[in-house]
C-alpha atoms as a PDB file:
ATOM      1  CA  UNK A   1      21.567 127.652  48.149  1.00  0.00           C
ATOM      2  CA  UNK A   2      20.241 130.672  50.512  1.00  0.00           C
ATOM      3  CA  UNK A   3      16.718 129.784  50.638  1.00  0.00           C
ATOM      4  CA  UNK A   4      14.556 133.061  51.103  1.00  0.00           C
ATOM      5  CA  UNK A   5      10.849 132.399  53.276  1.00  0.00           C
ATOM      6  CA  UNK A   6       8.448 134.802  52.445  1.00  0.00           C
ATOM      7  CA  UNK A   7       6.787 133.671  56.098  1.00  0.00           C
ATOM      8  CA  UNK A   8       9.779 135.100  57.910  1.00  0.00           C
ATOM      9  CA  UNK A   9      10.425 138.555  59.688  1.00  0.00           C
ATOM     10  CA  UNK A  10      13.138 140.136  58.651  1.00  0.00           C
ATOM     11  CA  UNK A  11      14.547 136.819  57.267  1.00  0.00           C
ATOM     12  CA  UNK A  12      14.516 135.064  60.494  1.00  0.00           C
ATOM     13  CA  UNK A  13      12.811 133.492  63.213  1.00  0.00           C
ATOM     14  CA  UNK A  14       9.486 131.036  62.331  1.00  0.00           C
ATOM     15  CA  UNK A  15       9.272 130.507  59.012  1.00  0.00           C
ATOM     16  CA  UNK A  16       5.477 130.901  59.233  1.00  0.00           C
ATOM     17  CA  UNK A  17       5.530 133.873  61.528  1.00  0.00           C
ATOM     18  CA  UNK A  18       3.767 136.539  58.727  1.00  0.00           C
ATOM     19  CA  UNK A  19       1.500 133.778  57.049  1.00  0.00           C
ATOM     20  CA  UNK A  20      -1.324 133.937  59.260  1.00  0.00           C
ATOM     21  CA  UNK A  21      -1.561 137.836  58.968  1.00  0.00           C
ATOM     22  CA  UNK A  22      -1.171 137.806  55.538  1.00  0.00           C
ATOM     23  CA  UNK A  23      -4.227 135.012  55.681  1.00  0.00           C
ATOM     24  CA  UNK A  24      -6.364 137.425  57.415  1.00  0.00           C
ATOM     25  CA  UNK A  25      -5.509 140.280  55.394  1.00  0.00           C
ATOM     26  CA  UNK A  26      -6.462 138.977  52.303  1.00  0.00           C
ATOM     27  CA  UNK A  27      -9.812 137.530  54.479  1.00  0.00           C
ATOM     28  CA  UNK A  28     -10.632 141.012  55.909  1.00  0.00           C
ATOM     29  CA  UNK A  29     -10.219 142.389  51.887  1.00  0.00           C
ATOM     30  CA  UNK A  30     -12.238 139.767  50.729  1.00  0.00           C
ATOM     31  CA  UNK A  31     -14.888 140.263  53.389  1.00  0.00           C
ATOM     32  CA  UNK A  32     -15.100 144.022  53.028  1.00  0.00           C
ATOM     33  CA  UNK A  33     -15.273 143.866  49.036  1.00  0.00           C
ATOM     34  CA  UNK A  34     -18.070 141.430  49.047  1.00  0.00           C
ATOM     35  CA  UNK A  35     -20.310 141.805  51.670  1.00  0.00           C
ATOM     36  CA  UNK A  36     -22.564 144.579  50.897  1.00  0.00           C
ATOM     37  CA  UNK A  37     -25.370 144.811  53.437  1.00  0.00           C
ATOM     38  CA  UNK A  38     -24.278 144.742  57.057  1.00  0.00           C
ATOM     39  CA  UNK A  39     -22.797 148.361  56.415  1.00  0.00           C
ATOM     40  CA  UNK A  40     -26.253 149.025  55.440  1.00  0.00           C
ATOM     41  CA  UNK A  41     -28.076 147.796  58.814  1.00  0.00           C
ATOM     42  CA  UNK A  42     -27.431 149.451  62.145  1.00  0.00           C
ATOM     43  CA  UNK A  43     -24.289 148.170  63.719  1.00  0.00           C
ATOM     44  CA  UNK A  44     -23.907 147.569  67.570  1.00  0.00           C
ATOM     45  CA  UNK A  45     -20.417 145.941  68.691  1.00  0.00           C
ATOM     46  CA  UNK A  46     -20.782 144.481  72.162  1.00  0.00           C
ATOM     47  CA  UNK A  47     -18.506 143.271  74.467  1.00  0.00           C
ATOM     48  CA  UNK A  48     -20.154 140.134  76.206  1.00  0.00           C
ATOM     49  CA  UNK A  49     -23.567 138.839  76.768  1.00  0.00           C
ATOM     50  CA  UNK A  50     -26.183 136.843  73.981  1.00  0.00           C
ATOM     51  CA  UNK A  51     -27.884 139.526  72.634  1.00  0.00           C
ATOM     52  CA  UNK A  52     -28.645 143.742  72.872  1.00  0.00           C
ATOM     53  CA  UNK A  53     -31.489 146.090  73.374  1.00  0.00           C
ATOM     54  CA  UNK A  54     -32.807 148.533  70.510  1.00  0.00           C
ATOM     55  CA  UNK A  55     -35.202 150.593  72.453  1.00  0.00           C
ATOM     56  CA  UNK A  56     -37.724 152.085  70.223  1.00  0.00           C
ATOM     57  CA  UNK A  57     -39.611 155.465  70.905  1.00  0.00           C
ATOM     58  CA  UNK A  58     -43.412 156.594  69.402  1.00  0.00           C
ATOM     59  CA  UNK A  59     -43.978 160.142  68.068  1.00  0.00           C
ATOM     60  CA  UNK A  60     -46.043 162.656  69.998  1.00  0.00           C
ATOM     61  CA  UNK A  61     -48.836 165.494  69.277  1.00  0.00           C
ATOM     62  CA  UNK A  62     -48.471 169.088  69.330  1.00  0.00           C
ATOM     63  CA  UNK A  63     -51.548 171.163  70.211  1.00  0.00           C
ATOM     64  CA  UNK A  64     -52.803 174.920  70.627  1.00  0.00           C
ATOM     65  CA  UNK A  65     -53.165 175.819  74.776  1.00  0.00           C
ATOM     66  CA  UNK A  66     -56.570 177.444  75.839  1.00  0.00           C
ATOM     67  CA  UNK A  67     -55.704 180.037  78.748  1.00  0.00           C
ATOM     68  CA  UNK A  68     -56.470 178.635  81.725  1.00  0.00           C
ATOM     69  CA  UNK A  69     -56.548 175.007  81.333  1.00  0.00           C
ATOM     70  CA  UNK A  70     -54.329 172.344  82.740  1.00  0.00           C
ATOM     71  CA  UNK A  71     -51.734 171.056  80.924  1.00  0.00           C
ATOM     72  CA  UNK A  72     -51.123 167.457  81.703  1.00  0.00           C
ATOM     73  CA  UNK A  73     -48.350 166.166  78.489  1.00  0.00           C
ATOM     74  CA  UNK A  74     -49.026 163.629  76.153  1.00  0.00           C
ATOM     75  CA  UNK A  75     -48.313 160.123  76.117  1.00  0.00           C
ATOM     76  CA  UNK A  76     -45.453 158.178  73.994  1.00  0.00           C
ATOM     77  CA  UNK A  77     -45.071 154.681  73.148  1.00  0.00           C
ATOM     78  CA  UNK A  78     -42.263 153.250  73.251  1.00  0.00           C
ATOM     79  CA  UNK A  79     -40.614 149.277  72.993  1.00  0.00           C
ATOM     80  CA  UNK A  80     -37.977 147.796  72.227  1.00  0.00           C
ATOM     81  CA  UNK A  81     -36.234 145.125  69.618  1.00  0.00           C
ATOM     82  CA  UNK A  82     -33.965 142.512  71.407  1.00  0.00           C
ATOM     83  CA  UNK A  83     -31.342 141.131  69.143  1.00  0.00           C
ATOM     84  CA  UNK A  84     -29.404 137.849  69.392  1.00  0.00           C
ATOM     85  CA  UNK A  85     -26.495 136.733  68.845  1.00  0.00           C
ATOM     86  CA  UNK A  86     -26.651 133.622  66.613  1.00  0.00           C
ATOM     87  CA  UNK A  87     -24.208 130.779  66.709  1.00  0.00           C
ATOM     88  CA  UNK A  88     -20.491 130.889  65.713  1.00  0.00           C
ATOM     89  CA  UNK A  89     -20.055 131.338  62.035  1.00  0.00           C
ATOM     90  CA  UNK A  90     -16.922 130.145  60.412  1.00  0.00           C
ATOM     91  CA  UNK A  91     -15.730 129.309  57.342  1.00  0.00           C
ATOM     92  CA  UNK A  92     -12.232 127.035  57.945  1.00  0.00           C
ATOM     93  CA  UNK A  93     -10.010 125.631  55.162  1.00  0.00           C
ATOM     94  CA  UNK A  94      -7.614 123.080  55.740  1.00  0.00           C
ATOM     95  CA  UNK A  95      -4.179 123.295  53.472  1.00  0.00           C
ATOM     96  CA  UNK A  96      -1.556 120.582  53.579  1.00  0.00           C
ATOM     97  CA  UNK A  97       2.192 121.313  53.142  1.00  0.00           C
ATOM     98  CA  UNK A  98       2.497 119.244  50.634  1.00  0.00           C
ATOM     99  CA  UNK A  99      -0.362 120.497  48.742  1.00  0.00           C
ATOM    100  CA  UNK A 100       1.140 123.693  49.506  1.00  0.00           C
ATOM    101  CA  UNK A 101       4.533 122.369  48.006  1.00  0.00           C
ATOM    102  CA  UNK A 102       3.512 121.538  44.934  1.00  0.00           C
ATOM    103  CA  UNK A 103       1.092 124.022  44.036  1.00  0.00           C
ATOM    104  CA  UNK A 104       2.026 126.578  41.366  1.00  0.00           C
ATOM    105  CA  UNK A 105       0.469 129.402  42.530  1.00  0.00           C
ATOM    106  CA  UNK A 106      -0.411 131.115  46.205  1.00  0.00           C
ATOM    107  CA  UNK A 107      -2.427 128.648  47.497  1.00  0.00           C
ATOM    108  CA  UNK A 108      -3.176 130.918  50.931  1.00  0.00           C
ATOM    109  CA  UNK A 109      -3.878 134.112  48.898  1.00  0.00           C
ATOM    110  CA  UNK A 110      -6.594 132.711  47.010  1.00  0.00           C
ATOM    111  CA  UNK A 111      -8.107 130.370  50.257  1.00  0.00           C
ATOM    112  CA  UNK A 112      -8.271 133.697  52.373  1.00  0.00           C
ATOM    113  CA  UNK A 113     -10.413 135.553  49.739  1.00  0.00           C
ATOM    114  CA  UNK A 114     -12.802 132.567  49.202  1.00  0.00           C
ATOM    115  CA  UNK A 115     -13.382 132.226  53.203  1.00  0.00           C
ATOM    116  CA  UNK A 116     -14.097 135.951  53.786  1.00  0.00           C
ATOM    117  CA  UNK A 117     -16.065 136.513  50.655  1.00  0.00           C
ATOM    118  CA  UNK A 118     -18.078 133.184  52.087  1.00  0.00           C
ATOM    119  CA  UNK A 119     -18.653 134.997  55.435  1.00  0.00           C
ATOM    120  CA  UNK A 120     -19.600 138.188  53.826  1.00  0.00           C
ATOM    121  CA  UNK A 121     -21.870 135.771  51.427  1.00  0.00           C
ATOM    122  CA  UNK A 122     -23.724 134.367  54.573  1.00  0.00           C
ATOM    123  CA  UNK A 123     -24.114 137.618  56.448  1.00  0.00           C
ATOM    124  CA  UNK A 124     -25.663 139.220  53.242  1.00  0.00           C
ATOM    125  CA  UNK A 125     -28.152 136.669  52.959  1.00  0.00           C
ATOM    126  CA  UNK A 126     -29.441 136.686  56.506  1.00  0.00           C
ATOM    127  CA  UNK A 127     -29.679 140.641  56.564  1.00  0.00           C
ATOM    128  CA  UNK A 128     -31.895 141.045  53.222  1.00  0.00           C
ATOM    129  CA  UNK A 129     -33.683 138.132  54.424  1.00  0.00           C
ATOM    130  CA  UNK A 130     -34.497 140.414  57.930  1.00  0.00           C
ATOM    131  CA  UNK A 131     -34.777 143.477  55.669  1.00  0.00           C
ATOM    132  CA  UNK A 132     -37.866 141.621  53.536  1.00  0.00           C
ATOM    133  CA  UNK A 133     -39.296 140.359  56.791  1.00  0.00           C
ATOM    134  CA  UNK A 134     -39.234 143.422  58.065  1.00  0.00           C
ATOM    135  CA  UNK A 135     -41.228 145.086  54.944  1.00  0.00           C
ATOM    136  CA  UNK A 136     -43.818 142.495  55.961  1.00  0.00           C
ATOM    137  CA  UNK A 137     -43.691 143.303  59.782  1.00  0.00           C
ATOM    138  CA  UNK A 138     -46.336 145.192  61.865  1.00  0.00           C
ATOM    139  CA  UNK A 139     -45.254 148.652  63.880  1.00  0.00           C
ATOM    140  CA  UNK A 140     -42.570 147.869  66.456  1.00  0.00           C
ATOM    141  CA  UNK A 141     -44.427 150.834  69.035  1.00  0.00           C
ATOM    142  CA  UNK A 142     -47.953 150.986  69.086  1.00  0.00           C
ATOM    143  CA  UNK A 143     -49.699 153.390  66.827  1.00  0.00           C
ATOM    144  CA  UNK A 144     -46.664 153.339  64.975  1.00  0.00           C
ATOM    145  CA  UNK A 145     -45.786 152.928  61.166  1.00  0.00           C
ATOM    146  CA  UNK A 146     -45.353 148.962  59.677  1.00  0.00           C
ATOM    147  CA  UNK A 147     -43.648 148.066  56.590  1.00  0.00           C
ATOM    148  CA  UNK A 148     -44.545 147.768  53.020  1.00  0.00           C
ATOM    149  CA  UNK A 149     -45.316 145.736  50.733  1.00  0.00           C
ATOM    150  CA  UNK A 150     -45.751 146.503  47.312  1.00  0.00           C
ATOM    151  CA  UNK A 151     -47.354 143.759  44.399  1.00  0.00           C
ATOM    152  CA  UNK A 152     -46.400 144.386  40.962  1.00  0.00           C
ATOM    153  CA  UNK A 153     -46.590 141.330  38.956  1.00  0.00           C
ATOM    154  CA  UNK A 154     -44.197 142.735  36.006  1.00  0.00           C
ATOM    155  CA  UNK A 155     -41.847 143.894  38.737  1.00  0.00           C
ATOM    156  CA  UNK A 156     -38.763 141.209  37.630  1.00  0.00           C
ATOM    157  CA  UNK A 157     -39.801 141.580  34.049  1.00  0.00           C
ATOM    158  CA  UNK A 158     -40.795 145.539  33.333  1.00  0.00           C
ATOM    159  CA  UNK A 159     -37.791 147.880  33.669  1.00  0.00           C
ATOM    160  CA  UNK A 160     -40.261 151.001  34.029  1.00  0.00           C
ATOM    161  CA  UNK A 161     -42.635 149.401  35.993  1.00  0.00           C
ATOM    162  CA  UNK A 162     -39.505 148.490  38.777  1.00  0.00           C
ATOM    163  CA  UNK A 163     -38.457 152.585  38.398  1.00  0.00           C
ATOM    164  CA  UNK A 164     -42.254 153.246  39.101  1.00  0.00           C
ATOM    165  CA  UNK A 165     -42.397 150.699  41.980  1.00  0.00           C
ATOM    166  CA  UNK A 166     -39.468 152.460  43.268  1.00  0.00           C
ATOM    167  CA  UNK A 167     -40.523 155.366  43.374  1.00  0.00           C
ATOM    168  CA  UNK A 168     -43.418 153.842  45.310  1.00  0.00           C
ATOM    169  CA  UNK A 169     -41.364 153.071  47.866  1.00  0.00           C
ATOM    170  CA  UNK A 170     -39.600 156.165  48.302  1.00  0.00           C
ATOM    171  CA  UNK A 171     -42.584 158.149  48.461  1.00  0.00           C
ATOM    172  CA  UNK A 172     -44.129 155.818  51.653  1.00  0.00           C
ATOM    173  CA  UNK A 173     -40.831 156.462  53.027  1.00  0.00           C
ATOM    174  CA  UNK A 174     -41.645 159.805  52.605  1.00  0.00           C
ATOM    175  CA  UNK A 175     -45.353 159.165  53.890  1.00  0.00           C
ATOM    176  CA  UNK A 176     -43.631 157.561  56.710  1.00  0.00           C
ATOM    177  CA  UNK A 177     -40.944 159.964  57.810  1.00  0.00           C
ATOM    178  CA  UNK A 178     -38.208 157.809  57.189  1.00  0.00           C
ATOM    179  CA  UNK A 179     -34.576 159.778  56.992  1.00  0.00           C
ATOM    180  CA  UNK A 180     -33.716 161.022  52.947  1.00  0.00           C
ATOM    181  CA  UNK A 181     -30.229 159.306  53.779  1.00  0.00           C
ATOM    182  CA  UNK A 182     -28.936 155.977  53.760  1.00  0.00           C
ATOM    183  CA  UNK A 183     -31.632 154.709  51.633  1.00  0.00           C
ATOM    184  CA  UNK A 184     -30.452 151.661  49.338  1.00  0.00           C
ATOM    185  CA  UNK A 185     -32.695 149.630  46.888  1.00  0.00           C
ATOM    186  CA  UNK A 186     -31.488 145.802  46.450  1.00  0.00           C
ATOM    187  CA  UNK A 187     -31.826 143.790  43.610  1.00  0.00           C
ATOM    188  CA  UNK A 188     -30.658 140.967  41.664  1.00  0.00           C
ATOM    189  CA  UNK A 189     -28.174 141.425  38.630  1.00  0.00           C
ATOM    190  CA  UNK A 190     -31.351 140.179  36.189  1.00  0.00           C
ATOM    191  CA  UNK A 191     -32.915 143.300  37.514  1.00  0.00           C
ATOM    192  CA  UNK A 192     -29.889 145.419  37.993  1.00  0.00           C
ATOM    193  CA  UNK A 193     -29.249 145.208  34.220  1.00  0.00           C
ATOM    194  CA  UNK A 194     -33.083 144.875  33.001  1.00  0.00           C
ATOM    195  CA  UNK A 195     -33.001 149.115  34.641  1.00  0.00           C
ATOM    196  CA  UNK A 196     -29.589 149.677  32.600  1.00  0.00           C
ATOM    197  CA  UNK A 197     -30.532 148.014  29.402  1.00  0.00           C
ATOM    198  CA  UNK A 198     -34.289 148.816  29.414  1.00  0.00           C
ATOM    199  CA  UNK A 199     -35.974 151.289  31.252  1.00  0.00           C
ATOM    200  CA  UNK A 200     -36.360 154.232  29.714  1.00  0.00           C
ATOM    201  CA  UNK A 201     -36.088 156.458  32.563  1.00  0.00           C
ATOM    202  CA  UNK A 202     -33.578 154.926  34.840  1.00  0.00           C
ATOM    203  CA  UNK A 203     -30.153 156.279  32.940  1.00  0.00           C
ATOM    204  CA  UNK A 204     -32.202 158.922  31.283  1.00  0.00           C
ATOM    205  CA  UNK A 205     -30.652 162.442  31.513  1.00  0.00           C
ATOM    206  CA  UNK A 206     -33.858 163.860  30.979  1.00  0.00           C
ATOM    207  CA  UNK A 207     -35.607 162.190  33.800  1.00  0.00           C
ATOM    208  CA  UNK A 208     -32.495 162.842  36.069  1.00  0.00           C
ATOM    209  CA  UNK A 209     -30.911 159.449  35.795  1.00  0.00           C
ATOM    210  CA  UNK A 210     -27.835 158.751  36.748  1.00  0.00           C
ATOM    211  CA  UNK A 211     -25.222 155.731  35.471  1.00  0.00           C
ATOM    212  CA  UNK A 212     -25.028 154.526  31.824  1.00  0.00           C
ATOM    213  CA  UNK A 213     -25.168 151.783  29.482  1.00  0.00           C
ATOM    214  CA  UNK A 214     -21.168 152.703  28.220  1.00  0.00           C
ATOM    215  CA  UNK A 215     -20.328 151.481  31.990  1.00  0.00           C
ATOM    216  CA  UNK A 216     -23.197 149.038  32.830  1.00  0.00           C
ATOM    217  CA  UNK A 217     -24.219 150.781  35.713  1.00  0.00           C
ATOM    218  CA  UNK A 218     -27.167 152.580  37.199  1.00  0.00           C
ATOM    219  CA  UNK A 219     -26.162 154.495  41.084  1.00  0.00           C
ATOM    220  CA  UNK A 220     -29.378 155.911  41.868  1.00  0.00           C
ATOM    221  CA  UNK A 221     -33.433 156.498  41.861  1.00  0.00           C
ATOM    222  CA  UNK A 222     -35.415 158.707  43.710  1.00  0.00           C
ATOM    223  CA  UNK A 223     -32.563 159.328  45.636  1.00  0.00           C
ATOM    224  CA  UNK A 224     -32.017 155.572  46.825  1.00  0.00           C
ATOM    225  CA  UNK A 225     -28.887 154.261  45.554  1.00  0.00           C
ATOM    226  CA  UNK A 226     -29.013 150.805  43.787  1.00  0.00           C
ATOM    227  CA  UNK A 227     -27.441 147.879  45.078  1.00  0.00           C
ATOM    228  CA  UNK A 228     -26.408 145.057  43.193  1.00  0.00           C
ATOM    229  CA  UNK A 229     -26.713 141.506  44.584  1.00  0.00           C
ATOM    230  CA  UNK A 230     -26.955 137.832  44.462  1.00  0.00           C
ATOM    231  CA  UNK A 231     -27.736 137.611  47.869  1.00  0.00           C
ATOM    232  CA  UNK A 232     -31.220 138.760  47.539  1.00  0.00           C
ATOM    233  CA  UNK A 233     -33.670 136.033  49.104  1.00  0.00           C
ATOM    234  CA  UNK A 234     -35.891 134.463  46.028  1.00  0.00           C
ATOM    235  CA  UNK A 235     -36.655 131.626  46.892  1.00  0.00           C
ATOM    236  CA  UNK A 236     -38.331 129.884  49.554  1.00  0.00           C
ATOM    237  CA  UNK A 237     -36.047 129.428  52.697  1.00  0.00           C
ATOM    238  CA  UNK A 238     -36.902 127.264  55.362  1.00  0.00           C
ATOM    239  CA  UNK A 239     -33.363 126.465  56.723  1.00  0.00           C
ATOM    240  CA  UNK A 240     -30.835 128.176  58.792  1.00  0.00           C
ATOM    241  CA  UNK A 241     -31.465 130.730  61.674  1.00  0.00           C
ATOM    242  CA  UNK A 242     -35.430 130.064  61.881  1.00  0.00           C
ATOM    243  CA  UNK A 243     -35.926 133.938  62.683  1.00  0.00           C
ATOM    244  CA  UNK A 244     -34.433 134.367  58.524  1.00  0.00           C
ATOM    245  CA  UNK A 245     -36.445 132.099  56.892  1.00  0.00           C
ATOM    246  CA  UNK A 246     -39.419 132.486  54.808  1.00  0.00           C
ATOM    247  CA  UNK A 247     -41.040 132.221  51.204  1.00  0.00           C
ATOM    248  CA  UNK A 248     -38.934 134.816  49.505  1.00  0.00           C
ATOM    249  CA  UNK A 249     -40.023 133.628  45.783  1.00  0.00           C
ATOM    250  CA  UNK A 250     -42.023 136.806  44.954  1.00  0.00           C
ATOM    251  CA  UNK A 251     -39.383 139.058  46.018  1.00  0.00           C
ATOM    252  CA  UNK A 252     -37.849 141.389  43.394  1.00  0.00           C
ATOM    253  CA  UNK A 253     -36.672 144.214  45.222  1.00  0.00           C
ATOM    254  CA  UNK A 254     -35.915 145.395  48.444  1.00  0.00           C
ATOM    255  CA  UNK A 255     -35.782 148.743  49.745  1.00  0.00           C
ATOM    256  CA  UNK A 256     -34.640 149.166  52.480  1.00  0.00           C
ATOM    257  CA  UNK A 257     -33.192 152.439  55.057  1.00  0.00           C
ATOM    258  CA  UNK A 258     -30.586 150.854  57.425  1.00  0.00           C
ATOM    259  CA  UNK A 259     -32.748 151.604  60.544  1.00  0.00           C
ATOM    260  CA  UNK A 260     -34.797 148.949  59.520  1.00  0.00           C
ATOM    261  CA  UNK A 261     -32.403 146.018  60.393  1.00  0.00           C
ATOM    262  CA  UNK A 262     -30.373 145.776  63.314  1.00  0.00           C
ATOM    263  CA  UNK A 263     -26.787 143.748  63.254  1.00  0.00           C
ATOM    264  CA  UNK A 264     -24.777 142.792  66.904  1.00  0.00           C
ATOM    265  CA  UNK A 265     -21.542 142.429  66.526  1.00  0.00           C
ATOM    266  CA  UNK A 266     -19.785 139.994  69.446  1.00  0.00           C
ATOM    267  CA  UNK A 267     -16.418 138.728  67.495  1.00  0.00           C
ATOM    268  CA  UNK A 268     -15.512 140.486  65.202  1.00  0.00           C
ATOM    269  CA  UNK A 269     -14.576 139.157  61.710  1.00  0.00           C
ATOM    270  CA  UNK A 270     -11.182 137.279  62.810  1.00  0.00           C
ATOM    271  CA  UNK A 271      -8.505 134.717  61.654  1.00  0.00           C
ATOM    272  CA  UNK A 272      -7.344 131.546  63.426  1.00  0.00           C
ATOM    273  CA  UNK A 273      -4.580 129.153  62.241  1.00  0.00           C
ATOM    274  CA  UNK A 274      -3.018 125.731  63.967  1.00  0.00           C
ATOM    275  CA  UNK A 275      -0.295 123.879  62.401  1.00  0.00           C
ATOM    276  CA  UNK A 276      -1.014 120.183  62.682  1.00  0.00           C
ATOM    277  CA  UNK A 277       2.022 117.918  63.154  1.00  0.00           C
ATOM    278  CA  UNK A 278       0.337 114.594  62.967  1.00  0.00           C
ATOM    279  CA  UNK A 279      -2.093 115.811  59.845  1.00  0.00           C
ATOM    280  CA  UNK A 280       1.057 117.376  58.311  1.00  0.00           C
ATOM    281  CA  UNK A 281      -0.918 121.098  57.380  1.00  0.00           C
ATOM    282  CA  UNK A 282      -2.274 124.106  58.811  1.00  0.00           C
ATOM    283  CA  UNK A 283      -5.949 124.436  59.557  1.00  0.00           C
ATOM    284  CA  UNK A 284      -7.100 128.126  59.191  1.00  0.00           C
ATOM    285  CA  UNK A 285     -10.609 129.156  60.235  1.00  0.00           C
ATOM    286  CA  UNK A 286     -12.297 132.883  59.575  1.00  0.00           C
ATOM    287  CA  UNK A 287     -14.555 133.331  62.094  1.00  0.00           C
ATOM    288  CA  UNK A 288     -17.023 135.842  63.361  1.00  0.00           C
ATOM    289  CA  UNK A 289     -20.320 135.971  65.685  1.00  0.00           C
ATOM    290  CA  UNK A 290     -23.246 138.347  64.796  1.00  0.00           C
ATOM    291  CA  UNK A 291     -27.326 138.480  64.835  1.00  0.00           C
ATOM    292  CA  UNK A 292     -29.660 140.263  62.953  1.00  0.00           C
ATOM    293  CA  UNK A 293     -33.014 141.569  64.130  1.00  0.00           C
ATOM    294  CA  UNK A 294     -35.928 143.925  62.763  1.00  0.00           C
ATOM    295  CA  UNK A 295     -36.063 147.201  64.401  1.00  0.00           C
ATOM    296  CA  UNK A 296     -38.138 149.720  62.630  1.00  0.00           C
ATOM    297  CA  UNK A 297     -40.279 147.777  59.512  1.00  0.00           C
ATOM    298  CA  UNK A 298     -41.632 151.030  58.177  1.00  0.00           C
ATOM    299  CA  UNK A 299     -38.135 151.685  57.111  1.00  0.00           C
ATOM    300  CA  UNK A 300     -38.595 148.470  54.882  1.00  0.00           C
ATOM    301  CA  UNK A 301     -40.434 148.215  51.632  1.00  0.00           C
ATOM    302  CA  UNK A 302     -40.639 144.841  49.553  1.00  0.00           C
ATOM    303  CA  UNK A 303     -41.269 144.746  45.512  1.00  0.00           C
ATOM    304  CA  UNK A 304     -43.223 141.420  44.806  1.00  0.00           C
ATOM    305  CA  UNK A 305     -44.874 140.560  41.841  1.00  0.00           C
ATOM    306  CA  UNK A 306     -47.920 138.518  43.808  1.00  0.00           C
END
């Protein structure tokens, strides 16, 4: 028999040549459809060192000139947020050939997605946790704006009062100066479907809404487009990356403008692989090295209900 291996180029050379790329492929489309936050934060890629500068600037005055009077320019604040980049994350998977042998399915196919939708998983987390830190943040330049927090007890429970809430938020954004783009409102699928279900305002044509029960789905209000997620930080976390943690268990919404959090970027999302003669398998690891960081908290707003 002609045996045909689906690892080969061409049909010849290493039999494993295209199985790593095909492992990182599915990794990179696994990563990308699950991970919804870091594309939501501001993104600096950096070549070496531990961590990167965010300089921060203040706003300034303008005032009317009396004729004849020395003019001597007005003084801005400014500071700076200094990210760093955390520890190595990985997510590695170890397959055995004859595992691999006897399997009825694609073993690999299915092993990639679960590793990059675990990194994307992780990276969501630690970003919404920054994001509801952030809300709770003071000013990063002096007399500047903080974040927000916002207490409304029915807030997980009360579709309208979330919408009003909302709307809340968008109008201290407002208050604040924060940008009319790139603003995104985070919540868990308990709330995400409690505004499609039951508010009466949130899909309403009337009111402007957008989405609809027919498709389960809600895209915006007041202009900030909904985001559904697991990865929303509800309880109390006291593990991990100690700049992360904190009591999240009154948190039912974030909102959030992605100049609020900061991501580095030193290795990029990337895909390893080592066949091991004398464990008789391949040991894959996805991989990737980031940090997270507050930069500007009055771009933050947290819904709790206490």
């Amino acid at each position: 028999m002609t045996v045909s291996a689906p690892g080969q180029v061409n049909g010849s050379g290493d039999a494993r040549a295209l199985y790593l790329k095909l492992f990182a492929g599915e990794t990179l489309g696994a990563f990308a459809e699950h991970n919804v936050a870091m594309a939501r934060s501001m993104v600096r890629t950096i070549s070496g060192g531990k961590s990167a500068q965010f300089p921060a600037t203040g706003k300034t005055t303008a005032s009317y000139h009396t004729p004849g009077t020395m003019i001597t320019g007005n003084v801005i604040n400014s500071n700076e947020r200094v990210i760093t980049i955390d520890d190595l994350l990985i997510s590695p998977v170890f397959i055995a050939n004859i595992d691999e042998a006897l399997s009825q399915y694609e073993v690999r196919s299915e092993y990639a997605k679960q590793c990059g939708a675990a990194l994307a998983r992780t990276l969501d987390k630690n970003i919404l946790q920054v994001g509801v830190l952030a809300a709770r943040a003071s000013a990063t330049v002096s007399g500047g704006d903080g974040g927000t927090v916002l207490t409304v007890s029915t807030a997980k429970t009360n579709a309208d009062d979330l919408v009003a809430a909302i709307f809340d938020a968008v109008q201290a954004f407002d208050e604040k100066n924060v940008p009319e783009t790139d603003r995104a409102v985070f919540v868990k699928p308990d709330q995400y479907y409690l505004l499609v279900n039951s508010s009466s305002k949130a899909i309403h044509r009337d009111y402007g809404g957008s989405g609809g029960i027919a498709d389960g789905n809600i895209i915006k209000i007041a202009g900030a487009e909904i985001v559904k997620t697991n990865n929303l930080p509800t309880t109390n976390v006291n593990s991990g990356v100690s700049t992360y943690q904190g009591d999240f268990s009154n948190t039912a919404a974030l909102v959030m403008h992605r100049s609020a959090v900061g991501t580095v970027k030193l290795v990029d999302l990337a895909v390893e692989s080592d066949y091991l003669v004398q464990n008789q398998g391949t040991l894959l690891v996805a991989k990737l090295a980031v940090g997270h960081g507050i930069l500007r908290p009055e771009s933050a707003v947290e819904i709790a209900t206490a």
